[in-house]
Protein backbone atom coordinates (compact mmCIF):
# COMPACT_ATOMS: atom_id res chain seq x y z
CA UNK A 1 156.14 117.87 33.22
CA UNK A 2 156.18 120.91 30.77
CA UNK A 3 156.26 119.30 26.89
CA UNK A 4 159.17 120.96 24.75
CA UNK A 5 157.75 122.57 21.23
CA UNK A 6 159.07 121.59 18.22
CA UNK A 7 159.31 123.34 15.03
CA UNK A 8 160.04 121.91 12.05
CA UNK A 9 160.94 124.29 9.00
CA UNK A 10 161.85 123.04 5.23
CA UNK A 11 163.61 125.58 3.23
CA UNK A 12 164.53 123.96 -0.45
CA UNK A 13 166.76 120.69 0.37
CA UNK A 14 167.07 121.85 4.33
CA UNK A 15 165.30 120.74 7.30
CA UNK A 16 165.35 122.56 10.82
CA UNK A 17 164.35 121.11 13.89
CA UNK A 18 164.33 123.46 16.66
CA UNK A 19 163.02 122.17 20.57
CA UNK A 20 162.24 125.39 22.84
CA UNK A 21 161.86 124.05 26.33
CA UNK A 22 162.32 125.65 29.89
CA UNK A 23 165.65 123.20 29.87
CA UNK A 24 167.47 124.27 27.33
CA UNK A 25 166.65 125.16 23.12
CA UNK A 26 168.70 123.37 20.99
CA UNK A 27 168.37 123.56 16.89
CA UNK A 28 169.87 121.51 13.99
CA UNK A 29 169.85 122.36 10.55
CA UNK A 30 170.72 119.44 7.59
CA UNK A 31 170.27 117.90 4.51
CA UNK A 32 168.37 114.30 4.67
CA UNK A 33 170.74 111.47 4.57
CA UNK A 34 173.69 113.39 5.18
CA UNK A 35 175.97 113.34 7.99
CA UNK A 36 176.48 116.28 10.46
CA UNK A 37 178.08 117.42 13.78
CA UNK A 38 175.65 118.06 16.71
CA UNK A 39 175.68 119.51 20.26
CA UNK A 40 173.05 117.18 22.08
CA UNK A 41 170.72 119.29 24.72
CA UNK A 42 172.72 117.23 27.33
CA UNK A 43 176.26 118.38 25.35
CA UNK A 44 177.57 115.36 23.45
CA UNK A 45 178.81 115.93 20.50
CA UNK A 46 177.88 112.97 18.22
CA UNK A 47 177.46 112.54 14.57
CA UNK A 48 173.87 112.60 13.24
CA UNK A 49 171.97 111.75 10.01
CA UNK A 50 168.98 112.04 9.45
CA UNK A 51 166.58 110.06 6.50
CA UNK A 52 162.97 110.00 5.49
CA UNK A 53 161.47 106.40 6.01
CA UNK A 54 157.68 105.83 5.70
CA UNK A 55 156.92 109.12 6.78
CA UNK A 56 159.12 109.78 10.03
CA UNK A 57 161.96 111.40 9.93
CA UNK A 58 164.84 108.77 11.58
CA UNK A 59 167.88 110.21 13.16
CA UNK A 60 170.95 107.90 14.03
CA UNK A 61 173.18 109.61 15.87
CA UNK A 62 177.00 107.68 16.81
CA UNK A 63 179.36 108.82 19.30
CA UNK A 64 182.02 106.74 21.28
CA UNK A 65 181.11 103.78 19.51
CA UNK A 66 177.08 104.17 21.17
CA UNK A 67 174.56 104.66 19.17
CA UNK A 68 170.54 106.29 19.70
CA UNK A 69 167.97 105.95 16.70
CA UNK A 70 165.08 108.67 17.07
CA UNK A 71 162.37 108.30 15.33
CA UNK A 72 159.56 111.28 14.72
CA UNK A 73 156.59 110.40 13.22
CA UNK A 74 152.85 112.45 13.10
CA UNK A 75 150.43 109.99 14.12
CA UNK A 76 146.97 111.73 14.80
CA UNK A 77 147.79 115.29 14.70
CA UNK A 78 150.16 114.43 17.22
CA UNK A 79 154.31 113.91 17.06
CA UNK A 80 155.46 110.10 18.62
CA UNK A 81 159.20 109.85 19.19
CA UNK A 82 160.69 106.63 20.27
CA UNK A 83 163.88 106.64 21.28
CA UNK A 84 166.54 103.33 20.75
CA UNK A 85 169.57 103.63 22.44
CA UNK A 86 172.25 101.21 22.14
CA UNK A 87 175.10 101.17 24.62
CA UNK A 88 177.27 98.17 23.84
CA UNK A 89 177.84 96.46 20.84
CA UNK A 90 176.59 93.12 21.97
CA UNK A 91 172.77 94.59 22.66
CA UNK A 92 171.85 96.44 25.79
CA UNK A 93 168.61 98.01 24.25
CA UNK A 94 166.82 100.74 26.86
């Protein structure tokens, strides 16, 4: 399975994150800890933000009352995303 590359970019107060993959590129640009519309590589449109915390950037993005957390973190010269999604309000965690 071919790894996507990510590129990360601060200019003043905003962040890019851009993935280049053989699937599909996608790129978001914001300011940390505010809200913004985003075009998911699988085309949802969902409301993002995105904070600092302990050095990993945390994304929570909300969309028909679901919810995924993303969390990116450099841990050995390497990036480690984990991925919560939550699908119901009561607690189905995948």
């Amino acid at each position: 399975m071919a790894k996507p590359n990510l590129i990360i970019t601060v200019n003043g107060d905003m962040i890019t994150i851009r993935s280049e993959s053989t699937f599909k590129n996608t790129e978001i640009a914001f300011k940390l800890g505010q809200e913004f519309d985003e075009v998911t590589a699988d085309d949802r449109k969902v409301k993002s933000t995105i904070t600092l915390d302990g050095g990993a950037l945390v994304q929570v993005q909300k969309w028909d009352g679901k919810t995924t957390t993303i969390n990116r973190k450099i841990v050995d010269d390497k990036l480690v995303v984990v991925s919560i999604f939550k699908l119901l309000s009561s607690g189905f965690y995948c």
